[in-house]
PDB file of N, CA and C in Angstrom:
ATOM      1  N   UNK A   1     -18.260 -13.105  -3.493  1.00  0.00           N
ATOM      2  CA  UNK A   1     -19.214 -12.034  -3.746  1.00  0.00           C
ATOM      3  C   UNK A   1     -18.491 -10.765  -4.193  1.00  0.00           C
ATOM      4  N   UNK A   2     -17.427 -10.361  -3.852  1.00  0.00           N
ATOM      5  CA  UNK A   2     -16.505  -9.044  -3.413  1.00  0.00           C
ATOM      6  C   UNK A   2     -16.241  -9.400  -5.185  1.00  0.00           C
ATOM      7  N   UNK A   3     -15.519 -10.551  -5.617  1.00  0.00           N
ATOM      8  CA  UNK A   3     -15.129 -10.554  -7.258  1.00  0.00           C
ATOM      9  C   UNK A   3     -15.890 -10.463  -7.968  1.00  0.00           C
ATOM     10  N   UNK A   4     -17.538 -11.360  -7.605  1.00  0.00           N
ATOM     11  CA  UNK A   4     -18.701 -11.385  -8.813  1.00  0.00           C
ATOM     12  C   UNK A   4     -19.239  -9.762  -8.711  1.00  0.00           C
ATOM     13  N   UNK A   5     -18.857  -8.915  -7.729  1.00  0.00           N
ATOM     14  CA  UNK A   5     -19.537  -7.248  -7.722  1.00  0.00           C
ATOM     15  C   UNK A   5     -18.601  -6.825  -8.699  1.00  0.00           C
ATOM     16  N   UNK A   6     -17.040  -6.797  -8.657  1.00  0.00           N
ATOM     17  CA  UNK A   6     -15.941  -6.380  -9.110  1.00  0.00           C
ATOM     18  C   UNK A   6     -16.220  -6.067 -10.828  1.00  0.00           C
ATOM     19  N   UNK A   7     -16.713  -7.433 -10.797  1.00  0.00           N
ATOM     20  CA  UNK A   7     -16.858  -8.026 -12.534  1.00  0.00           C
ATOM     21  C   UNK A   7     -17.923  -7.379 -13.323  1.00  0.00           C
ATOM     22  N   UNK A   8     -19.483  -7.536 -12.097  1.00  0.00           N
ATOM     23  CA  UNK A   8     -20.468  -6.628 -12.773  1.00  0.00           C
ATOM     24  C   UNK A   8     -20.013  -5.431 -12.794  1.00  0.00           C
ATOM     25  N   UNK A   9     -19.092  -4.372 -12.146  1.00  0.00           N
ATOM     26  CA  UNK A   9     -18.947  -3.160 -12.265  1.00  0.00           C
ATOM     27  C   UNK A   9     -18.559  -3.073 -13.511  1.00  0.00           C
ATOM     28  N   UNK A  10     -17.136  -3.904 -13.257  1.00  0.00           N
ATOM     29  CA  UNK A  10     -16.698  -3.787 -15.127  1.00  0.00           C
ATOM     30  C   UNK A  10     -17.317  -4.105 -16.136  1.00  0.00           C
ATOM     31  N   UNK A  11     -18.268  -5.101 -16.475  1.00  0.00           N
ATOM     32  CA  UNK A  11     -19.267  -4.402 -17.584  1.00  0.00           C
ATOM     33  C   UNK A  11     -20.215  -3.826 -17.382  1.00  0.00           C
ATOM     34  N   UNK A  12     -20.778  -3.431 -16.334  1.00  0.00           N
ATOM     35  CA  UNK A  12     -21.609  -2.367 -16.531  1.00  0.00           C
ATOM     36  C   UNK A  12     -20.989  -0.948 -16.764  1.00  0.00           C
ATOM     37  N   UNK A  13     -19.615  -0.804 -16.396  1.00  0.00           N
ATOM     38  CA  UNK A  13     -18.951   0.773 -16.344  1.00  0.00           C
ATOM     39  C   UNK A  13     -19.363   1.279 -15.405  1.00  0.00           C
ATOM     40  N   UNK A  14     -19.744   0.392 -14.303  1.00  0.00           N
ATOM     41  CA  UNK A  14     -19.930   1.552 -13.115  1.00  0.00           C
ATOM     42  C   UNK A  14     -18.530   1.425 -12.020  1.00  0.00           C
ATOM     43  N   UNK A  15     -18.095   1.823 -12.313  1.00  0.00           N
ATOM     44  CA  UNK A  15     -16.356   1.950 -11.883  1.00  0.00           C
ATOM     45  C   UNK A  15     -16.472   3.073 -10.771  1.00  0.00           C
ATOM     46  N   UNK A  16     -16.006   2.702  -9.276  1.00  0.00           N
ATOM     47  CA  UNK A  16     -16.215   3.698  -8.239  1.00  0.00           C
ATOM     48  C   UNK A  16     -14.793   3.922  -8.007  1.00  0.00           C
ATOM     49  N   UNK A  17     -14.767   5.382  -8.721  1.00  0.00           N
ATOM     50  CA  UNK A  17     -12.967   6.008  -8.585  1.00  0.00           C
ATOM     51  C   UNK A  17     -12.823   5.949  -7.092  1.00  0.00           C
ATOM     52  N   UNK A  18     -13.028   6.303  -6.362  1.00  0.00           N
ATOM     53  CA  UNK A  18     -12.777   6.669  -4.713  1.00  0.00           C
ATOM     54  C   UNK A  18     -11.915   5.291  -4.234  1.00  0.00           C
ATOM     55  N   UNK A  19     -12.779   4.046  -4.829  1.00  0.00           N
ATOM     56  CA  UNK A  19     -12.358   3.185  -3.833  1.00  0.00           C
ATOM     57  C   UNK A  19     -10.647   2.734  -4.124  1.00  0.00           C
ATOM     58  N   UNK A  20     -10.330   3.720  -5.901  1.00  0.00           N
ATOM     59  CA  UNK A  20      -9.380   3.346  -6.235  1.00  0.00           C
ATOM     60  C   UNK A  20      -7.982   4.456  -6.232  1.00  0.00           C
ATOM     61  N   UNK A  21      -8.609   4.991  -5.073  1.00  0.00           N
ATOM     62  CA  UNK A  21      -7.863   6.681  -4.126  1.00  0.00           C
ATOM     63  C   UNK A  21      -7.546   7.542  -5.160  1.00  0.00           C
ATOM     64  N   UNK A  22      -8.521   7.572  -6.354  1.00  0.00           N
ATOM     65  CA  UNK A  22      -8.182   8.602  -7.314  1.00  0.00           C
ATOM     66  C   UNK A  22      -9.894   9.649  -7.252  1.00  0.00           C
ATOM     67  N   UNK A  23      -9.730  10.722  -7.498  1.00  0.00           N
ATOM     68  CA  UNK A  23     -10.881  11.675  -7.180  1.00  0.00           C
ATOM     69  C   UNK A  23     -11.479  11.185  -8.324  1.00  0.00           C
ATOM     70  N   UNK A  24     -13.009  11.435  -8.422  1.00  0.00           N
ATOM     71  CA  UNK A  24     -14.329  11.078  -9.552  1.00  0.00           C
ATOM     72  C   UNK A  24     -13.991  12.046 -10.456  1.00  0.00           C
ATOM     73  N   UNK A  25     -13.918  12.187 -11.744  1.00  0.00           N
ATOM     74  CA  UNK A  25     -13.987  12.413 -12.807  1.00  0.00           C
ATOM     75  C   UNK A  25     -15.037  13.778 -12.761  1.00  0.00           C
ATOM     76  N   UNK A  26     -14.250  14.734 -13.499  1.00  0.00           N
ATOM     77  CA  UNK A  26     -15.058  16.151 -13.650  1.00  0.00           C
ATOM     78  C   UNK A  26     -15.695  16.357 -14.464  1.00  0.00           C
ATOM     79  N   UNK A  27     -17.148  16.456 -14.138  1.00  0.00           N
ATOM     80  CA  UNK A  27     -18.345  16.164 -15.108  1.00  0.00           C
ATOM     81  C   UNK A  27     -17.403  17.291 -16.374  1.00  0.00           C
ATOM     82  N   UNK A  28     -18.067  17.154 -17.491  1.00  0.00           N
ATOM     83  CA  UNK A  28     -17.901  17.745 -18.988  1.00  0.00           C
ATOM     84  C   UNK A  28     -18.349  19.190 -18.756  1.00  0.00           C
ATOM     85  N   UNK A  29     -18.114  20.359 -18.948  1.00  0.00           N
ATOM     86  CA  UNK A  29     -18.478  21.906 -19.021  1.00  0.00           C
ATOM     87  C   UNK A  29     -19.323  21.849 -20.378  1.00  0.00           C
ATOM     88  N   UNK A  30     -20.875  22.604 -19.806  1.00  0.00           N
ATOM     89  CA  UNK A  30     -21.729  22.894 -20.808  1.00  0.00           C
ATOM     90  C   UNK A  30     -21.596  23.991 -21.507  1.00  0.00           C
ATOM     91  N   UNK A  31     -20.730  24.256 -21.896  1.00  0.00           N
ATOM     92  CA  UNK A  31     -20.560  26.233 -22.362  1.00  0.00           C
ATOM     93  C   UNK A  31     -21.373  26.459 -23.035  1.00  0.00           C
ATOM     94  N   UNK A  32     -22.082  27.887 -23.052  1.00  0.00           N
ATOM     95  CA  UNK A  32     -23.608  28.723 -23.030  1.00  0.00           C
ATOM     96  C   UNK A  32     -23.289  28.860 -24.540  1.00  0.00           C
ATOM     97  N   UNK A  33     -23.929  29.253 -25.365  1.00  0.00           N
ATOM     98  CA  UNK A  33     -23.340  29.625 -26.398  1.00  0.00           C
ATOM     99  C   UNK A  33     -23.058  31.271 -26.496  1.00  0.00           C
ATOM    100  N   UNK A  34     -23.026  32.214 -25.604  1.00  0.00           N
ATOM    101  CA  UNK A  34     -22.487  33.604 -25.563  1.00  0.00           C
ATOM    102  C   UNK A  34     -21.080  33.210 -24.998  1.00  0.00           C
ATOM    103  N   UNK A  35     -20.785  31.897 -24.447  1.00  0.00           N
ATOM    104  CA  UNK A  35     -19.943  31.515 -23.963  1.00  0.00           C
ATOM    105  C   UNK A  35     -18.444  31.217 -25.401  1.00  0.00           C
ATOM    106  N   UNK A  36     -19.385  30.352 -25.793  1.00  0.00           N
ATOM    107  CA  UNK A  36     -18.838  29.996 -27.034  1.00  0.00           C
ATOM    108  C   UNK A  36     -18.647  30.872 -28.248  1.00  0.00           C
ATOM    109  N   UNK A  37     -19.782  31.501 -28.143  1.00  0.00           N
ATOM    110  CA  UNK A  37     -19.126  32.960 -29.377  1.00  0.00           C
ATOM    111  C   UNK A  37     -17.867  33.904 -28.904  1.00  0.00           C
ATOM    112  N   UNK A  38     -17.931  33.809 -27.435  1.00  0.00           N
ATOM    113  CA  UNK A  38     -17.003  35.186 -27.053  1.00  0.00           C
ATOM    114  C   UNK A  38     -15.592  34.429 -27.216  1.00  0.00           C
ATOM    115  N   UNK A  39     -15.275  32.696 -26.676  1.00  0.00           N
ATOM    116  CA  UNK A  39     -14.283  32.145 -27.013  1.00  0.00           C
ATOM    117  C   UNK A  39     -14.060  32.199 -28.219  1.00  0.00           C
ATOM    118  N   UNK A  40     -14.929  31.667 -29.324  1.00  0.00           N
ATOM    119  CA  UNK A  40     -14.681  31.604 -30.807  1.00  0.00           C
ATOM    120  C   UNK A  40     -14.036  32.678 -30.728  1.00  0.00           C
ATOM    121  N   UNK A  41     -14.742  34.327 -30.927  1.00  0.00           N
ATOM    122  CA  UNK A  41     -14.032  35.463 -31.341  1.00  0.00           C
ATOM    123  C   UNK A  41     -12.844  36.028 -30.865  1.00  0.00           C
ATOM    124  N   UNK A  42     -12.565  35.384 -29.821  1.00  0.00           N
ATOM    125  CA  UNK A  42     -10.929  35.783 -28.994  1.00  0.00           C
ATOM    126  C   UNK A  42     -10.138  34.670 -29.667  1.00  0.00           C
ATOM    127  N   UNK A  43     -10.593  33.399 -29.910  1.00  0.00           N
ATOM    128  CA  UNK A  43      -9.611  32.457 -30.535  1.00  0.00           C
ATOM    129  C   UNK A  43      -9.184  32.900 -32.232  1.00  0.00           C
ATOM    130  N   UNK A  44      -9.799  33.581 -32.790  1.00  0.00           N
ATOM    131  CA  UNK A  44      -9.439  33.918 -34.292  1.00  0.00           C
ATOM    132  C   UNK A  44      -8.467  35.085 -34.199  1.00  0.00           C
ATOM    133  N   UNK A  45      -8.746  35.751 -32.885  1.00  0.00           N
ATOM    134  CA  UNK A  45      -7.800  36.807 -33.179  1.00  0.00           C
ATOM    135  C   UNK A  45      -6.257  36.526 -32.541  1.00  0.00           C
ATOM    136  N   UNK A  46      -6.486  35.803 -31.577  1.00  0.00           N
ATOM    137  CA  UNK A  46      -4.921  35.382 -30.581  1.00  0.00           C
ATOM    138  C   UNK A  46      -5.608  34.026 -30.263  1.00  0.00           C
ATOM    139  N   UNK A  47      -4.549  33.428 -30.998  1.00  0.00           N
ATOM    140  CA  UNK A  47      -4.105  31.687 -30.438  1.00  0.00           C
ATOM    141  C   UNK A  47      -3.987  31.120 -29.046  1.00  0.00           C
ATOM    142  N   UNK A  48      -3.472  32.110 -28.640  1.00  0.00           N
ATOM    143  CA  UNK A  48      -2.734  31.742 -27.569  1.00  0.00           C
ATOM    144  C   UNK A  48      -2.985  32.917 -26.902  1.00  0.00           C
ATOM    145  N   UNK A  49      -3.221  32.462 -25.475  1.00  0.00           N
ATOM    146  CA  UNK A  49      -3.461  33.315 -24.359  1.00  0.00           C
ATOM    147  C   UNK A  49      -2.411  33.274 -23.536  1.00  0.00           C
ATOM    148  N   UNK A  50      -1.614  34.864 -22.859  1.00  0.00           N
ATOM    149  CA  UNK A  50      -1.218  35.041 -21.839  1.00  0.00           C
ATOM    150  C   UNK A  50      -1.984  34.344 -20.503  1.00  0.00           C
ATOM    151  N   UNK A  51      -1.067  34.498 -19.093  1.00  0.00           N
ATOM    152  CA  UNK A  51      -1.892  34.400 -18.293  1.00  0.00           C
ATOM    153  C   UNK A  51      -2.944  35.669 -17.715  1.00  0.00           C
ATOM    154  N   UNK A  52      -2.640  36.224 -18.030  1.00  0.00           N
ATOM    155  CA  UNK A  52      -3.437  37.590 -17.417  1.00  0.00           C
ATOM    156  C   UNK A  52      -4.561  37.797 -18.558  1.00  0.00           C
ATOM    157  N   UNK A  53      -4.577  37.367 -19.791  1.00  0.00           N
ATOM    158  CA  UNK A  53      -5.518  37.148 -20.812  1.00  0.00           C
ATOM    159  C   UNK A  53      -6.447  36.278 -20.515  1.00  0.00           C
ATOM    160  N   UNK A  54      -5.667  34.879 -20.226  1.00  0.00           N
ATOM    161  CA  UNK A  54      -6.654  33.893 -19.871  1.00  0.00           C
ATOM    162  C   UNK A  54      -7.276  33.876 -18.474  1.00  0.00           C
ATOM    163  N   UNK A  55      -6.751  35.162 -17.580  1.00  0.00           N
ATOM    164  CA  UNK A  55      -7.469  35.606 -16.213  1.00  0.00           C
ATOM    165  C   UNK A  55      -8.878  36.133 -16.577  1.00  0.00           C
ATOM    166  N   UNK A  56      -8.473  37.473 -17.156  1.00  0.00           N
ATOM    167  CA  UNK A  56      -9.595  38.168 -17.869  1.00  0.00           C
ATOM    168  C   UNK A  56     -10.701  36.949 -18.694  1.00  0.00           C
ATOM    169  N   UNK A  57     -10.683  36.816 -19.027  1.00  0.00           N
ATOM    170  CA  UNK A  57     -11.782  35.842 -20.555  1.00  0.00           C
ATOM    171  C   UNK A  57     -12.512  35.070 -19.312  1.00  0.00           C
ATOM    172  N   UNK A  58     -11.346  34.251 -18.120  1.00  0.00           N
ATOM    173  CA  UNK A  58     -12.112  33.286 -17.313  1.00  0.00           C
ATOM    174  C   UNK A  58     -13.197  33.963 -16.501  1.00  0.00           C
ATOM    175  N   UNK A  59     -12.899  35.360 -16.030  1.00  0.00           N
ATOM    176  CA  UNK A  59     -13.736  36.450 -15.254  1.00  0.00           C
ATOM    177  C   UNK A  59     -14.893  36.742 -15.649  1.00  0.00           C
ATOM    178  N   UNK A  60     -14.456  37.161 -17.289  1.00  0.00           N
ATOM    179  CA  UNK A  60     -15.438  37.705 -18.155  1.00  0.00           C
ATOM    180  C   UNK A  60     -16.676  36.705 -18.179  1.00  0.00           C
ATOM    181  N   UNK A  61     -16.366  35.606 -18.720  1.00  0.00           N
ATOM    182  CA  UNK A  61     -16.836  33.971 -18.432  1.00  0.00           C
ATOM    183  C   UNK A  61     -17.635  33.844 -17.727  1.00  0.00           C
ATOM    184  N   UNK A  62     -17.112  33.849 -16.513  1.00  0.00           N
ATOM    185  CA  UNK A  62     -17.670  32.964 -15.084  1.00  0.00           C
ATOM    186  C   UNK A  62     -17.012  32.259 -15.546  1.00  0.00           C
ATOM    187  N   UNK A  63     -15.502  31.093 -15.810  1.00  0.00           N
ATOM    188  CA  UNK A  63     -15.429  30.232 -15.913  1.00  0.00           C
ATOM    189  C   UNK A  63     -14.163  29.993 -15.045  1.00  0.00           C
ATOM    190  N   UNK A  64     -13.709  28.604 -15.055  1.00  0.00           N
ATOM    191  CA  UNK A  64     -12.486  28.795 -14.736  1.00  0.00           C
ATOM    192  C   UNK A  64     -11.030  28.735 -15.302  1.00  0.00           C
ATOM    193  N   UNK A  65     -10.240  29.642 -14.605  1.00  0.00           N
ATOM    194  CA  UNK A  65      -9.334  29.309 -16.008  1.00  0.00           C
ATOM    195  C   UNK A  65      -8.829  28.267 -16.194  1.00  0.00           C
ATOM    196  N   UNK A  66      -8.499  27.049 -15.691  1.00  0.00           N
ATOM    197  CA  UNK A  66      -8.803  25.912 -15.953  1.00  0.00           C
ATOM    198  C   UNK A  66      -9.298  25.457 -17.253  1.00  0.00           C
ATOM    199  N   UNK A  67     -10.737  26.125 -17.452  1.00  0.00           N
ATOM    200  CA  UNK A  67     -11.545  25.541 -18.623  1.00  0.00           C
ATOM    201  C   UNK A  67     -11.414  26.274 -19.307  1.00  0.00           C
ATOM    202  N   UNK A  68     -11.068  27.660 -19.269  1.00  0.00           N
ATOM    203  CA  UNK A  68     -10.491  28.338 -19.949  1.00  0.00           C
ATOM    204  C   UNK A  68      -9.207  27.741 -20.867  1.00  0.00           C
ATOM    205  N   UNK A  69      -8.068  27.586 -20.612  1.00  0.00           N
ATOM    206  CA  UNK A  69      -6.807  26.672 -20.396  1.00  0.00           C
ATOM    207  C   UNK A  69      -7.508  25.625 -21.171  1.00  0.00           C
ATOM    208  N   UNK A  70      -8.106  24.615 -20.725  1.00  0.00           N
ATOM    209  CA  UNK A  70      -8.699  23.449 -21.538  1.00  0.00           C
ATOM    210  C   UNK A  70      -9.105  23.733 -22.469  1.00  0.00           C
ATOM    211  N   UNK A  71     -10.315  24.651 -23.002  1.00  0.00           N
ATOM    212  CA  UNK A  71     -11.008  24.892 -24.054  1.00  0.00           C
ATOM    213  C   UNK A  71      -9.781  25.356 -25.320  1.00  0.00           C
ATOM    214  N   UNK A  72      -8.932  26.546 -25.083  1.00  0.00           N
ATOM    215  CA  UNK A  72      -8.004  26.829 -25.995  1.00  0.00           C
ATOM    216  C   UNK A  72      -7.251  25.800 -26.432  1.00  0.00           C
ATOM    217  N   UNK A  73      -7.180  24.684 -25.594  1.00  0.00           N
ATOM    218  CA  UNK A  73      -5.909  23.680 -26.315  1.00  0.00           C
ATOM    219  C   UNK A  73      -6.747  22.356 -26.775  1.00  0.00           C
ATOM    220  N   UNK A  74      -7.712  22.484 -27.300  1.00  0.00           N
ATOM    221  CA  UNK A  74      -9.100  21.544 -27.497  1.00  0.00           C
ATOM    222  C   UNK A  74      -9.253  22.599 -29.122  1.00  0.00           C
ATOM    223  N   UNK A  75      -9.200  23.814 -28.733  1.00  0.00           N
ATOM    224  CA  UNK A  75      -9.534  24.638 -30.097  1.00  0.00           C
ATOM    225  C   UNK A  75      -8.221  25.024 -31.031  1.00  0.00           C
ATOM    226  N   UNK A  76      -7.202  24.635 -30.556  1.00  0.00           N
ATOM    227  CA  UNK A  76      -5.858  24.606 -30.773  1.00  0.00           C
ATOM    228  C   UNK A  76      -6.128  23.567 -31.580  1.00  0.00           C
ATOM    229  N   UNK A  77      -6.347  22.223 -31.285  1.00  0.00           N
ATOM    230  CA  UNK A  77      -6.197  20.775 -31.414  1.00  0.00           C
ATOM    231  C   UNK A  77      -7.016  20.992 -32.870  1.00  0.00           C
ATOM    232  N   UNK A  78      -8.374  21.572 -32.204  1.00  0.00           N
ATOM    233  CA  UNK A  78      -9.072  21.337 -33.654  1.00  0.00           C
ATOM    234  C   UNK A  78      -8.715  22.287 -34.877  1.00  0.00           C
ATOM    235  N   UNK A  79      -8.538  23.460 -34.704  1.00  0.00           N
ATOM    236  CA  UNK A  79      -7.677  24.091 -35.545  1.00  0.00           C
ATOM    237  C   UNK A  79      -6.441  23.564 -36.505  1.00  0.00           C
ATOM    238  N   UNK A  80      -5.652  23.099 -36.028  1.00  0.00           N
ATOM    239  CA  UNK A  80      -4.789  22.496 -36.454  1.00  0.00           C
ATOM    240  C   UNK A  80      -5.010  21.059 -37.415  1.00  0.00           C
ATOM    241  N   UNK A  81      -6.421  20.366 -36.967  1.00  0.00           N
ATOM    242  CA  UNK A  81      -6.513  19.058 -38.131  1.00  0.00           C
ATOM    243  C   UNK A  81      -7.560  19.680 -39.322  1.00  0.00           C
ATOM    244  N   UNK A  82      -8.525  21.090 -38.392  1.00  0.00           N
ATOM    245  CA  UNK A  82      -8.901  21.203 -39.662  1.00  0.00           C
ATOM    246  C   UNK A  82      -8.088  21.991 -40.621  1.00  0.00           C
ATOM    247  N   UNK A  83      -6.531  22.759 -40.846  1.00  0.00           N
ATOM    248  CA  UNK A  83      -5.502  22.825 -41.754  1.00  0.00           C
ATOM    249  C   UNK A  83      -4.946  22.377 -42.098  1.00  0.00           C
ATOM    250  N   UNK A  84      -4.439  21.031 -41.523  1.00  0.00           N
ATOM    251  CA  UNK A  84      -3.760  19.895 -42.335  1.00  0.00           C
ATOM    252  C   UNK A  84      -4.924  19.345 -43.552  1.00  0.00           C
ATOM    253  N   UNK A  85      -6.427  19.066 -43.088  1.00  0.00           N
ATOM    254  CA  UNK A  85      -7.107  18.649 -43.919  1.00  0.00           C
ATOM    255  C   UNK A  85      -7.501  19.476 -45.267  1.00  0.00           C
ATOM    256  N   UNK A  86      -7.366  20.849 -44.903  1.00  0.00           N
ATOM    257  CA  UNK A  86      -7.333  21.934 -45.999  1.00  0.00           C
ATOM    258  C   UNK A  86      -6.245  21.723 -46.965  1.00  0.00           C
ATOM    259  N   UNK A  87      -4.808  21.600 -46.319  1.00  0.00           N
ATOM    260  CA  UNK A  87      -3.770  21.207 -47.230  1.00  0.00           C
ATOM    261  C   UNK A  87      -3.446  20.334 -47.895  1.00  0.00           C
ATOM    262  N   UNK A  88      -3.927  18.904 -47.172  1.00  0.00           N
ATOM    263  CA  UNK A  88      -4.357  18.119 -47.964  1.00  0.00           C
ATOM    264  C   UNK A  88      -5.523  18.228 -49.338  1.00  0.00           C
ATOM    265  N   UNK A  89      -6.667  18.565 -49.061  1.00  0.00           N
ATOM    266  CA  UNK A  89      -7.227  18.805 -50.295  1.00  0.00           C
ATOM    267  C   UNK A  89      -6.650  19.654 -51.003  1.00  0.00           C
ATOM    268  N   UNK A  90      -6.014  21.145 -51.142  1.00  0.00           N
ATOM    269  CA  UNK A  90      -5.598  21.693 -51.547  1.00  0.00           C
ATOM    270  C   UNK A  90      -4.014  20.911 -52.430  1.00  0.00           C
ATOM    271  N   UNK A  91      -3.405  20.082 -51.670  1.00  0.00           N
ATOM    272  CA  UNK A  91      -2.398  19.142 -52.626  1.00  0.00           C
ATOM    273  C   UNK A  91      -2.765  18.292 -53.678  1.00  0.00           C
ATOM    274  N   UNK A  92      -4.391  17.536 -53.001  1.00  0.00           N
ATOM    275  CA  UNK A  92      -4.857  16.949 -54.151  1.00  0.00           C
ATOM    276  C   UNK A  92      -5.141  17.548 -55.512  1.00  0.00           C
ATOM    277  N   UNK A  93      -5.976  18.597 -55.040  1.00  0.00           N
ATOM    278  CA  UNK A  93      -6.331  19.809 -56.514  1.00  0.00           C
ATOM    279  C   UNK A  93      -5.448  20.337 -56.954  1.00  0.00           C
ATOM    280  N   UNK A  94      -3.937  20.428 -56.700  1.00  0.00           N
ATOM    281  CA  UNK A  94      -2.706  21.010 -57.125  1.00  0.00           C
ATOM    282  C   UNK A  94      -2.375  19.857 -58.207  1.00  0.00           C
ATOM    283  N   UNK A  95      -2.267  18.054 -57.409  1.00  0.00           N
ATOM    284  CA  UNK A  95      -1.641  17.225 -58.513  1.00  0.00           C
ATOM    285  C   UNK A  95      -2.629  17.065 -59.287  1.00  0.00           C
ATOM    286  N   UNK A  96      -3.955  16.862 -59.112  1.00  0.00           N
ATOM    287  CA  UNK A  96      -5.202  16.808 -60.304  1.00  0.00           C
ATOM    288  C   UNK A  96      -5.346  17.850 -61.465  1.00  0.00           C
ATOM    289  N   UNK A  97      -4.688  19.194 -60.813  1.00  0.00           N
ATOM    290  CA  UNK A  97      -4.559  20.166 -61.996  1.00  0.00           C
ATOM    291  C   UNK A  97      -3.068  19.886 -62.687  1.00  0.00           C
ATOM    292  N   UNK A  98      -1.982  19.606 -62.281  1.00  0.00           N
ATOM    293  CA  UNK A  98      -1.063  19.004 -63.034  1.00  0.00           C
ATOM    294  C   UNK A  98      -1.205  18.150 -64.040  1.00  0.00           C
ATOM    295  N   UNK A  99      -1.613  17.147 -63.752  1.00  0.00           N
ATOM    296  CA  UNK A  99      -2.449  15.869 -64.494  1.00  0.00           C
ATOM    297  C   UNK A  99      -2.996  16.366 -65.587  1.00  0.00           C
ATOM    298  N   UNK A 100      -3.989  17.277 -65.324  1.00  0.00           N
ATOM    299  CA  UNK A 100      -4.521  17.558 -66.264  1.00  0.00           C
ATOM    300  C   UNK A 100      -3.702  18.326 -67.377  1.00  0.00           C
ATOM    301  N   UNK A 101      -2.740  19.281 -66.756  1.00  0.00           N
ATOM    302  CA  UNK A 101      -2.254  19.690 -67.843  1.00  0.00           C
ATOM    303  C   UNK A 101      -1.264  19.106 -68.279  1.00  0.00           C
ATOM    304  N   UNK A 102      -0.511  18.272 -68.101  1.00  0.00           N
ATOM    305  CA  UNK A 102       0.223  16.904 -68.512  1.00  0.00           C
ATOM    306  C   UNK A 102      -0.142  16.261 -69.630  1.00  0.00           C
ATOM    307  N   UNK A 103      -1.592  16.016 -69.470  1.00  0.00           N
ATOM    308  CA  UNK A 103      -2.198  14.728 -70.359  1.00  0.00           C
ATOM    309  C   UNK A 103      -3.189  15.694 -71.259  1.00  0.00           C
ATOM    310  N   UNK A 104      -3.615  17.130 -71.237  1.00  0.00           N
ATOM    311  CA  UNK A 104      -3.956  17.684 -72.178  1.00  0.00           C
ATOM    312  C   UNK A 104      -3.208  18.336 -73.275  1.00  0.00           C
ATOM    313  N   UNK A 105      -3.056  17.428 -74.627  1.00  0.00           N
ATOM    314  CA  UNK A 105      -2.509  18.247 -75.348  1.00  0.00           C
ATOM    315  C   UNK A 105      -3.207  18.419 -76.539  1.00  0.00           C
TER     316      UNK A 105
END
């Protein structure tokens, strides 16, 4: 019985962390969107937060700095693929305008 429960857990995904002495999983943070504008506008101006920066913002917040901490290196993350993907297109339209003037004569 103890294996056929084991098995339904695993496909159903109902996986009970406790029994496996690791703490349950921290639900996802809903950030407000005054939440999210005030991060957006501190992230365009400084990348990167001190700790006494990322004290303040978490205060300002209600949040913790924790998620504070999390959110910047999540907006870090995304920052960063959406400029590689800029440079990439931007290389393509560099060799496509070559091309062109190559083969226009």
């Amino acid at each position: 019985m103890l294996l056929h429960q084991s098995l339904l857990n695993l496909h159903t995904g109902n996986h009970d962390a406790t029994t496996k002495g690791r703490k349950p999983r921290r639900r996802r943070t809903a950030f407000t969107h005054a939440q999210l504008a005030y991060l957006e506008r501190k992230f365009r101006c400084q990348k990167y937060l001190s700790v006494a920066d990322r004290s303040d913002v978490a205060e300002a917040l209600n949040l913790s700095e924790t998620q504070v901490k999390t959110w910047y290196q999540n907006r870090r993350t995304k920052w960063k693929r959406q400029n590689q993907l800029r440079l990439e297109q931007l290389r393509k339209q560099a060799s496509i305008f070559t091309l062109q003037e190559l083969f226009s004569f």
